[in-house]
Protein backbone atom coordinates (compact mmCIF):
# COMPACT_ATOMS: atom_id res chain seq x y z
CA UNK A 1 8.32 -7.27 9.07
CA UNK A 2 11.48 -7.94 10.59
CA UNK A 3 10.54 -11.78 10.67
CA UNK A 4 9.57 -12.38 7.11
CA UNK A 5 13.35 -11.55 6.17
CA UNK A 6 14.92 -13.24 8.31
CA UNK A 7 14.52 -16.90 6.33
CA UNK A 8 17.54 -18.19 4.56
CA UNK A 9 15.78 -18.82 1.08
CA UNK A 10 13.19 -16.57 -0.66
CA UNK A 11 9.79 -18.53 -0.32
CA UNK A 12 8.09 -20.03 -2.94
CA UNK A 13 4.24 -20.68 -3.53
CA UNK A 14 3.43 -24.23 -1.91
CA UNK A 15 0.85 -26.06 -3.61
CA UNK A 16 -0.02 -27.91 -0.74
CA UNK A 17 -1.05 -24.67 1.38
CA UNK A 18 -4.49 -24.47 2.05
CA UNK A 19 -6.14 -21.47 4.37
CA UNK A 20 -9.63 -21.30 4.36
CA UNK A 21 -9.51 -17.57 5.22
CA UNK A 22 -7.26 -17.24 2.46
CA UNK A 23 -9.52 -18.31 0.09
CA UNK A 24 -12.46 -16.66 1.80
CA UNK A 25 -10.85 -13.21 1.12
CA UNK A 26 -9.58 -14.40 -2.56
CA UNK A 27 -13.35 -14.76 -3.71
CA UNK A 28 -14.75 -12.15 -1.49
CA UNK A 29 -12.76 -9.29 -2.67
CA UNK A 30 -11.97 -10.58 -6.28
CA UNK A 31 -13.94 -7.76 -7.77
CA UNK A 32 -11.85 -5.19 -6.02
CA UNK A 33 -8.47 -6.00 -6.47
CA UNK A 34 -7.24 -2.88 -4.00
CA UNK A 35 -9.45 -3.95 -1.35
CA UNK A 36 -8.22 -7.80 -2.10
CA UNK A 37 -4.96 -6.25 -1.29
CA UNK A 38 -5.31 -4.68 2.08
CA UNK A 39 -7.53 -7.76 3.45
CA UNK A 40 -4.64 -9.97 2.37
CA UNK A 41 -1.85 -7.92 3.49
CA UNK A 42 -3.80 -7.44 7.15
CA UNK A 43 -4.47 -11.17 7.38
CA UNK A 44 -0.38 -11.57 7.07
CA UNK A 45 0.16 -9.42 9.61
CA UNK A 46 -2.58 -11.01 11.91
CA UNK A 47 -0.57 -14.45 10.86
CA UNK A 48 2.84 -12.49 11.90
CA UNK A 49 1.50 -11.21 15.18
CA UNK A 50 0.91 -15.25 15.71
CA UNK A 51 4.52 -16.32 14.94
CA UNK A 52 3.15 -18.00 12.03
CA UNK A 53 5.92 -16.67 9.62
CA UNK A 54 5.55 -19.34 7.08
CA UNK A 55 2.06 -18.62 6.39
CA UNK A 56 2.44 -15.10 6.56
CA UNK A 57 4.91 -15.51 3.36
CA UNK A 58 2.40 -18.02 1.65
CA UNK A 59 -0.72 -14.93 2.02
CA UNK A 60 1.83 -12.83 0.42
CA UNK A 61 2.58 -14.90 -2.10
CA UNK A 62 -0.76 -15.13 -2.97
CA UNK A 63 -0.93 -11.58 -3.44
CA UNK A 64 1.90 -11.43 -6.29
CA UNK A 65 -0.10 -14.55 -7.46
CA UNK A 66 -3.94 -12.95 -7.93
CA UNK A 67 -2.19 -10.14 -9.58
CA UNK A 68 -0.31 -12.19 -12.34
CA UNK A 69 -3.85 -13.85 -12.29
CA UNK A 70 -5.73 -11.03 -13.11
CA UNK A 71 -2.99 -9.92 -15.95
CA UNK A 72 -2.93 -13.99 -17.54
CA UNK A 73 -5.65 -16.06 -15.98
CA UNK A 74 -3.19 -19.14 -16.64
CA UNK A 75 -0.38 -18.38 -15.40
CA UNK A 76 -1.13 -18.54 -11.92
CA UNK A 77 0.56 -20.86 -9.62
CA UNK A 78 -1.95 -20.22 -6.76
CA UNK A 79 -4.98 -20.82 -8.82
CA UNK A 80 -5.78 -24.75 -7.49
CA UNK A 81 -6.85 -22.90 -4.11
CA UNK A 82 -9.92 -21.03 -5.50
């Protein structure tokens, strides 16, 4: 944990990011959204445990992202990776 705050600027959703497993867990779980959650926050973690901080913030991301998704189908930022 102590690695995703330690970046100078709060991340933002890059459009370019593209994670197969990601996307995998998106559609897998997408019809249990508290599921959804604990797959993606576990893959972050995995992604931490690999020094791959960057990606770690873009799974989490995602997360805030499927839920605004689920709440307004268009207003998500993240939705060009399904």
């Amino acid at each position: 944990m102590g690695q995703l705050a330690n970046v100078h600027e709060m991340p933002f959703v890059d459009p370019a990011f593209d994670d197969d497993k990601l996307k995998n867990i998106i559609q897998y779980f997408s019809i249990n959204p508290d599921e959804m959650d604990k797959e993606l926050h576990r893959y972050a973690k995995e992604l931490l445990d690999a020094g791959k901080v960057n990606e770690a913030w873009q799974v989490l991301l995602a997360i805030i992202d499927c839920k605004k998704m689920t709440e307004d189908p268009g207003n998500s930022l993240f939705k060009a990776h399904l």
